[in-house]
Protein backbone atom coordinates (compact mmCIF):
# COMPACT_ATOMS: atom_id res chain seq x y z
CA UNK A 1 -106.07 -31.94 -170.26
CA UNK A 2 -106.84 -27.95 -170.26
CA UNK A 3 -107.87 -26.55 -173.58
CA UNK A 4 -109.50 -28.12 -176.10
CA UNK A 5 -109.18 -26.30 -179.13
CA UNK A 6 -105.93 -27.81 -180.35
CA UNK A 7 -105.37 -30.70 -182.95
CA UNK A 8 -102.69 -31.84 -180.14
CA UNK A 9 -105.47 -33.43 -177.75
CA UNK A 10 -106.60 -36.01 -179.76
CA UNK A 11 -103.29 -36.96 -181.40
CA UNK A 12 -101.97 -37.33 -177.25
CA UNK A 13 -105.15 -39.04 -176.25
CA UNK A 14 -104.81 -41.64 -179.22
CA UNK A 15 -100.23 -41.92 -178.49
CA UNK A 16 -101.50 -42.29 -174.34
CA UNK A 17 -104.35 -44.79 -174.90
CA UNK A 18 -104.07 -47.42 -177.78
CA UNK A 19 -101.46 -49.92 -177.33
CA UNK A 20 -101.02 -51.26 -180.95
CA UNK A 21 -100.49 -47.51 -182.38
CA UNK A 22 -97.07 -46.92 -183.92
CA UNK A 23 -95.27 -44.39 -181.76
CA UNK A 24 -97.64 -45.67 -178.30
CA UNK A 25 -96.77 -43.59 -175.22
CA UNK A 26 -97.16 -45.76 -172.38
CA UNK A 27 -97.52 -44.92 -168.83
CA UNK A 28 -100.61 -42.51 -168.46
CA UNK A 29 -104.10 -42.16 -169.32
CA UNK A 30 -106.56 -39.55 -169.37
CA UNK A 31 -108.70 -38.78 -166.51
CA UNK A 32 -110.45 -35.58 -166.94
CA UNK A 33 -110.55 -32.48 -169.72
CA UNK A 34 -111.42 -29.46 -169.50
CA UNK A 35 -112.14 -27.37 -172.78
CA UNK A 36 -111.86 -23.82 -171.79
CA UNK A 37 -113.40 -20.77 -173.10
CA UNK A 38 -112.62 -20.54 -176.83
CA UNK A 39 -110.45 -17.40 -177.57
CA UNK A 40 -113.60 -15.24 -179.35
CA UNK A 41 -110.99 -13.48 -181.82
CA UNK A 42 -109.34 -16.71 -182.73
CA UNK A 43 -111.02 -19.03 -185.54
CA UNK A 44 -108.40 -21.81 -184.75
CA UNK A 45 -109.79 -21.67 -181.22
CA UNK A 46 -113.49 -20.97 -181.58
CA UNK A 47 -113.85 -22.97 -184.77
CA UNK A 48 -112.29 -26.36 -182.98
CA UNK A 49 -113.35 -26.65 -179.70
CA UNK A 50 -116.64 -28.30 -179.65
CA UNK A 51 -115.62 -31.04 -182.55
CA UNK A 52 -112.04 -32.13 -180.48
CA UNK A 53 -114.06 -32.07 -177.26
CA UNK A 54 -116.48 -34.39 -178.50
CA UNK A 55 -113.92 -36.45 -179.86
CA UNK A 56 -112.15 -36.86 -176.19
CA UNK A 57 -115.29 -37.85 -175.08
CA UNK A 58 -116.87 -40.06 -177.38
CA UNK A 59 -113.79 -41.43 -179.53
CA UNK A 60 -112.05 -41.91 -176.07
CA UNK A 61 -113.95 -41.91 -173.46
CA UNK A 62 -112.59 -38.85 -171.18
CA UNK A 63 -114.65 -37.57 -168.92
CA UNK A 64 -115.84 -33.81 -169.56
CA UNK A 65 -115.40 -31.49 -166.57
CA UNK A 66 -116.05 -28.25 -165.99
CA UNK A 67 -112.78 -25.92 -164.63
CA UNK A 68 -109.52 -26.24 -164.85
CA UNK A 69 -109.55 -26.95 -161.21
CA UNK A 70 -111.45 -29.68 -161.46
CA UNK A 71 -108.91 -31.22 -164.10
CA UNK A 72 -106.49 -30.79 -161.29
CA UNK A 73 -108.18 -32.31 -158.40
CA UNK A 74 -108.19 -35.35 -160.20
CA UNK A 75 -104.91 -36.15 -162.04
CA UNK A 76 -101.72 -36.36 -161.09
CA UNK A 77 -100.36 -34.03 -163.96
CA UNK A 78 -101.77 -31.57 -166.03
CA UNK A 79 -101.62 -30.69 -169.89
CA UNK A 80 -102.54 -27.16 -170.61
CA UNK A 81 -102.77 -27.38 -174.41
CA UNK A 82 -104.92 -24.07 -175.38
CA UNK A 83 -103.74 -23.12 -178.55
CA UNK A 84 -103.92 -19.48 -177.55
CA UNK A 85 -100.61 -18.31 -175.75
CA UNK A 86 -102.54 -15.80 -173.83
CA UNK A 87 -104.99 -17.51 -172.27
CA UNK A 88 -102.17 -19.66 -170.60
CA UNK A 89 -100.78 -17.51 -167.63
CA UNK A 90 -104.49 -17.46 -165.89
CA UNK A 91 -104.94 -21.01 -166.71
CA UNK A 92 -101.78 -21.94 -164.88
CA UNK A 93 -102.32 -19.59 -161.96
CA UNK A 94 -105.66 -21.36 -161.57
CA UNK A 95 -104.24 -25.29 -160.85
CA UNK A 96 -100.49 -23.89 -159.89
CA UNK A 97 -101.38 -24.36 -156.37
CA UNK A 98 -102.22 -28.10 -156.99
CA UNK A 99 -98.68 -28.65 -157.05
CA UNK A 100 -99.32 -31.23 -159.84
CA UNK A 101 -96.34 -31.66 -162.64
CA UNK A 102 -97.69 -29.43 -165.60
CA UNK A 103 -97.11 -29.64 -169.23
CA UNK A 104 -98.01 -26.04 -171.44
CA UNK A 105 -98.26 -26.36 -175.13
CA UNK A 106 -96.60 -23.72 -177.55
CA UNK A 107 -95.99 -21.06 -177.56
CA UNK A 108 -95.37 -21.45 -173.59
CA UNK A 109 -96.59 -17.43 -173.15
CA UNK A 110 -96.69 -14.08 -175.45
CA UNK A 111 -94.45 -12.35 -173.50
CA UNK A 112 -91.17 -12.56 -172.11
CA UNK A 113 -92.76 -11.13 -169.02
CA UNK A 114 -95.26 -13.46 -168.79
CA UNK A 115 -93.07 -16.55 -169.15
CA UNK A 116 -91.06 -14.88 -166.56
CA UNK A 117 -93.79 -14.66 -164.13
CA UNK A 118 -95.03 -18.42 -164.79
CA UNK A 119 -91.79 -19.77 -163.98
CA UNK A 120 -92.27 -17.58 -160.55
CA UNK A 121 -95.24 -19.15 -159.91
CA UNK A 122 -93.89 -22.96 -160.20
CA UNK A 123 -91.51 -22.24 -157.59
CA UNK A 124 -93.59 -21.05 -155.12
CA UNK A 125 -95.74 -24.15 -155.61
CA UNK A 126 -92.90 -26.26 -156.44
CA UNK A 127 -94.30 -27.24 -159.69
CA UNK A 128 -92.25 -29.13 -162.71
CA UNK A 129 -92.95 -27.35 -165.11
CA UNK A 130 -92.63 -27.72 -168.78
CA UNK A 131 -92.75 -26.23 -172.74
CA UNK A 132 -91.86 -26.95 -175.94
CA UNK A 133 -92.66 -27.37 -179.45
CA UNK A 134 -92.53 -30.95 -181.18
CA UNK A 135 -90.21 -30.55 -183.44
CA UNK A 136 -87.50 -30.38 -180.61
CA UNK A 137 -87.75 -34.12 -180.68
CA UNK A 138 -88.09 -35.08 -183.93
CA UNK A 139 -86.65 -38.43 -184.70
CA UNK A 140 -84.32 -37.19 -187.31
CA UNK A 141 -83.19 -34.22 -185.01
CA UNK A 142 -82.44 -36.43 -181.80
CA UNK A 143 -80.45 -39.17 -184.14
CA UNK A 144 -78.52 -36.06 -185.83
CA UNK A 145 -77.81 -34.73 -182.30
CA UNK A 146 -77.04 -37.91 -180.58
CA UNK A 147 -74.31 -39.62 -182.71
CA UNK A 148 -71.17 -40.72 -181.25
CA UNK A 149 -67.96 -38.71 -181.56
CA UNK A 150 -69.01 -35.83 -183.25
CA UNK A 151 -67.33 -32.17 -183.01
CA UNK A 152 -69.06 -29.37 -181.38
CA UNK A 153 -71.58 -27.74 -182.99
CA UNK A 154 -70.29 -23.78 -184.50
CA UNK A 155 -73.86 -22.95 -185.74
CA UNK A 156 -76.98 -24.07 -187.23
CA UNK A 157 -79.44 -23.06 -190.66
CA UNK A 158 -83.23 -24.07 -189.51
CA UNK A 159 -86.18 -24.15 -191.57
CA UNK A 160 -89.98 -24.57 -192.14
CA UNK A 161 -92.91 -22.49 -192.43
CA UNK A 162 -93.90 -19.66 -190.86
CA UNK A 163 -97.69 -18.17 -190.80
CA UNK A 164 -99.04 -15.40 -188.84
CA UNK A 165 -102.17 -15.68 -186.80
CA UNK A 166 -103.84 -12.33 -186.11
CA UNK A 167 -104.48 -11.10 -183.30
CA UNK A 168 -101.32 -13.71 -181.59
CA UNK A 169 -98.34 -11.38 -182.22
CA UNK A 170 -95.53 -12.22 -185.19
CA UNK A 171 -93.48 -15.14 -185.13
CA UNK A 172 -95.04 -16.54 -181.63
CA UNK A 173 -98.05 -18.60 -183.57
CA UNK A 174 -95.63 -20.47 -186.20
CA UNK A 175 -91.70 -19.23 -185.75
CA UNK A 176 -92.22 -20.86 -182.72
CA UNK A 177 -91.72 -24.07 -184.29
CA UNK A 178 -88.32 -23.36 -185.78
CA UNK A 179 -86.96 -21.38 -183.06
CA UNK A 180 -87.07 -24.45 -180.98
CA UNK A 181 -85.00 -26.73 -183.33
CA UNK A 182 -82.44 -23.60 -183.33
CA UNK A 183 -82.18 -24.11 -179.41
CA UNK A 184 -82.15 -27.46 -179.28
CA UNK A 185 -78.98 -27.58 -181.62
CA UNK A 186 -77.55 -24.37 -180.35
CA UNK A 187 -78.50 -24.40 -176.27
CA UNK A 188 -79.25 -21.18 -174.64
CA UNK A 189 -77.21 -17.43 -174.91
CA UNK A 190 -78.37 -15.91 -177.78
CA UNK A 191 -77.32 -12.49 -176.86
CA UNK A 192 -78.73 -10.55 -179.89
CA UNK A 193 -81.19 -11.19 -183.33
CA UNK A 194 -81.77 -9.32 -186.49
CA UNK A 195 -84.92 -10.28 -188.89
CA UNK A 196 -85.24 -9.69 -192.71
CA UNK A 197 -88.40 -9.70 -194.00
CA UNK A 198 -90.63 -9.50 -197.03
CA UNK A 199 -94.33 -10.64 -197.85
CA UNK A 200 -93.49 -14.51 -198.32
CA UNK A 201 -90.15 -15.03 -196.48
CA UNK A 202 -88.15 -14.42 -192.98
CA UNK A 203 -84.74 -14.98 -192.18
CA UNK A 204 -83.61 -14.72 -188.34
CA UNK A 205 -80.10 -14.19 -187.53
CA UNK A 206 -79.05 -14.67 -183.81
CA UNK A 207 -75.66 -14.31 -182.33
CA UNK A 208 -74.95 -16.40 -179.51
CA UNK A 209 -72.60 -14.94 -176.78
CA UNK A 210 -69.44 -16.75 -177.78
CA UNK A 211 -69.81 -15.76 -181.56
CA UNK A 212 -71.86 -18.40 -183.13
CA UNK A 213 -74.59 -17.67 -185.27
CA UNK A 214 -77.46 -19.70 -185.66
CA UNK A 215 -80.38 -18.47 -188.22
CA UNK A 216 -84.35 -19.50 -189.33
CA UNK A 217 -85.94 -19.04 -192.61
CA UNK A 218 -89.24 -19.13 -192.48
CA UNK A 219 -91.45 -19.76 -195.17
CA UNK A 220 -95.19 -18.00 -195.98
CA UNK A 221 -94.77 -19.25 -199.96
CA UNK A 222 -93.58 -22.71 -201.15
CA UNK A 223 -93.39 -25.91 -199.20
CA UNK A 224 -93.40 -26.89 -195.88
CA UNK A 225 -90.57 -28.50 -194.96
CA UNK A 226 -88.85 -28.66 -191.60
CA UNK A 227 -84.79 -29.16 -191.31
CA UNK A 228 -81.50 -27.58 -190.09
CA UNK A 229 -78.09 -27.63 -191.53
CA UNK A 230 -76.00 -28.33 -188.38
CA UNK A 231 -72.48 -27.08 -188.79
CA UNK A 232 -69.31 -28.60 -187.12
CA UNK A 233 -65.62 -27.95 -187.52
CA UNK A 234 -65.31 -30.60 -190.30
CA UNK A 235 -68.38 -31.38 -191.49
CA UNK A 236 -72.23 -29.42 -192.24
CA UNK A 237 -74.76 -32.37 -191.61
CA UNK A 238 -78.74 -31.94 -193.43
CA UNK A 239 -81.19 -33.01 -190.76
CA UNK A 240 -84.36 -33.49 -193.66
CA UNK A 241 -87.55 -33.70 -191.02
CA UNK A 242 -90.00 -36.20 -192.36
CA UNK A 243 -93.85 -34.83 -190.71
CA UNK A 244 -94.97 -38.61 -191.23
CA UNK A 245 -98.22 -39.90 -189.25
CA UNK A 246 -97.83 -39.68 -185.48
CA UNK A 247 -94.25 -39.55 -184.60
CA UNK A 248 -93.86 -36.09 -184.56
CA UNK A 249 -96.11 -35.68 -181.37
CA UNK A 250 -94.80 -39.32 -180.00
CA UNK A 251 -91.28 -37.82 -179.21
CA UNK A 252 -92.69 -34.91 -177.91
CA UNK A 253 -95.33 -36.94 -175.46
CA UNK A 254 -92.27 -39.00 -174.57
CA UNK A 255 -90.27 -36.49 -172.96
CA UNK A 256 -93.61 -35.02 -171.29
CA UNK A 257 -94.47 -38.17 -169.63
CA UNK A 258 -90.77 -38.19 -168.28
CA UNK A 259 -90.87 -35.08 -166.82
CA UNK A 260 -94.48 -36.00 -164.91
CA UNK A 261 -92.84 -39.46 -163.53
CA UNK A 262 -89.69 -38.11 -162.55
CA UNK A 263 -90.56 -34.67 -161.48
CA UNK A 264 -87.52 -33.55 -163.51
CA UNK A 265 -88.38 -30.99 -166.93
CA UNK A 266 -86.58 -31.81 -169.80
CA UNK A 267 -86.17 -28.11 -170.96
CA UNK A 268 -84.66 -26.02 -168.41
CA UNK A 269 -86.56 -22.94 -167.13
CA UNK A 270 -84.23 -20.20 -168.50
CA UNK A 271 -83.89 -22.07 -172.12
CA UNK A 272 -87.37 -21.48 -172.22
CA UNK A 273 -87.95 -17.57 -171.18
CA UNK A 274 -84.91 -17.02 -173.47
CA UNK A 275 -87.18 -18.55 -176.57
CA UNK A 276 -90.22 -16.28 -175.52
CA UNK A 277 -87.78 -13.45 -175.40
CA UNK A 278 -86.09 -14.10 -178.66
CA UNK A 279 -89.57 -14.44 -180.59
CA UNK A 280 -90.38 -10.97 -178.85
CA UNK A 281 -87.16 -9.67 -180.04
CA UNK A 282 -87.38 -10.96 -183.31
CA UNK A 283 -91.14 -9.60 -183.74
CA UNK A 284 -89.52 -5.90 -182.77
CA UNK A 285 -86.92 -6.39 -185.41
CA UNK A 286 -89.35 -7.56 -188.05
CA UNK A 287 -91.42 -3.97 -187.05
CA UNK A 288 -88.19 -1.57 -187.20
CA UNK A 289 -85.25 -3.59 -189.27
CA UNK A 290 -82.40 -3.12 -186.27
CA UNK A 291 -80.78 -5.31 -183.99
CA UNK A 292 -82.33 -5.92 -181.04
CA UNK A 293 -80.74 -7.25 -177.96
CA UNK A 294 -82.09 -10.41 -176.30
CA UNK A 295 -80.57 -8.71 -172.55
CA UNK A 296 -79.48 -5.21 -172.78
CA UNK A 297 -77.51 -4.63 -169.97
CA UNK A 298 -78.75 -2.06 -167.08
């Protein structure tokens, strides 16, 4: 593990390493941790990172190292779990030439350019490489989306809360979040988005290239509940997303340790650039209230 200044490292380490826990992850262990520099502008970073390292190392036992490169020399994958985006484009350049399977924790970059440029770097290394939010694989999400005989999807309604985090830019801190569930329903081609916004609420409307739309409301005032309203030719099914002890980050660990064994990400390297770039578009029209175009052509 890179990056210890995120809630995620102890939730994984506890999934990876007790057998009895509901939601277990088996199949890996922790070897080594690293817990990077603290982002000095960021509370969430700065404020965290000496309590959850000395909970890896005293709760569980993880030895305490001192680079990144050193994490990589001695595992055979590697988390990067810094919960600042923009710390994690010199993080990976650091242990991409390892060649080790890597896992980064949202949001992936802050740029589209920069997610670009990290997906560069894993194939010139050959690196798996993987990102994604939890609530892709939420259990109610993956039943909704795995049931037998059901009609294409025509569009989806996602929502859940959405705070900013000063100085990490607009919707990348928390809109992440939703944005994922949207692609997970929708899939990738999102050719344009348009954001209405006020003080407590955001609505996203994307139009995919073949003329679906697929929106997220995000939420700064009221609860904080996670769903989607998945719509089909016949039907509009609720998927109500319970955020219930551990199984939120149990899907999510699942899938990672897949892609580490089998060398094979479960999120496809353009689905993910296109998120970054539709959180950068969305942030743009947030700013000036117009359309903005995922891919404008020349």
């Amino acid at each position: 593990m890179i990056g210890l200044d995120t809630s995620h490292a102890p939730e994984f380490a506890a999934l990876l390493s007790d057998s009895l826990l509901p939601g277990h992850v088996p199949g890996g262990s922790i070897v080594a941790a690293y817990p990077g520099e603290p982002s000095a502008d960021l509370a969430v970073s700065y404020g965290r990172v000496e309590r959850i390292t000395d909970e890896l190392k005293h709760r569980f036992g993880v030895p305490i190292v001192d680079s990144a490169e050193a994490v990589a020399e001695q595992c055979d994958a590697v988390m990067i779990l810094s919960v600042d985006g923009r710390v994690h484009l010199e993080l990976f350049k650091r242990i991409a030439p390892y060649g080790k399977p890597v896992f980064i924790d949202k949001p992936f970059a802050v740029s589209s350019s920069e997610a670009a440029e990290m997906f560069e770097i894993a194939a010139r290394y050959q690196v798996p490489l993987m990102s994604c939010s939890s609530l892709r694989y939420t259990d109610e999400l993956v039943a909704e989306l795995q049931r037998d005989d059901t009609e294409a999807i025509l569009g989806a309604d996602c929502y859940g809360p959405i705070e900013f985090e000063p100085p990490l830019p607009g919707y990348y801190w928390y809109g992440i979040h939703t944005v994922e569930m949207l692609y997970r329903i929708m899939g990738k081609g999102c050719v344009s988005v348009t954001v209405t916004s006020n003080e407590g609420y955001d609505c996203m409307v994307g139009v995919w290239q073949d003329g679906r739309i697929g929106t997220v409301r995000g939420n700064r005032q009221g609860n904080w509940q996670y769903g989607a309203l998945i719509h089909r030719q016949s039907t509009a099914s609720l998927v109500d997303i319970r955020l219930e002890g551990n199984s939120i980050y149990a899907g999510l660990l699942s899938r990672i340790m897949h892609s580490f064994q089998t060398g094979k990400p479960d999120v496809e390297a353009e689905e993910t650039i296109e998120i970054i770039r539709f959180l950068e578009c969305a942030n743009e029209s947030r700013q000036s209230g117009a359309t903005v175009k995922l891919f404008p052509e020349g």
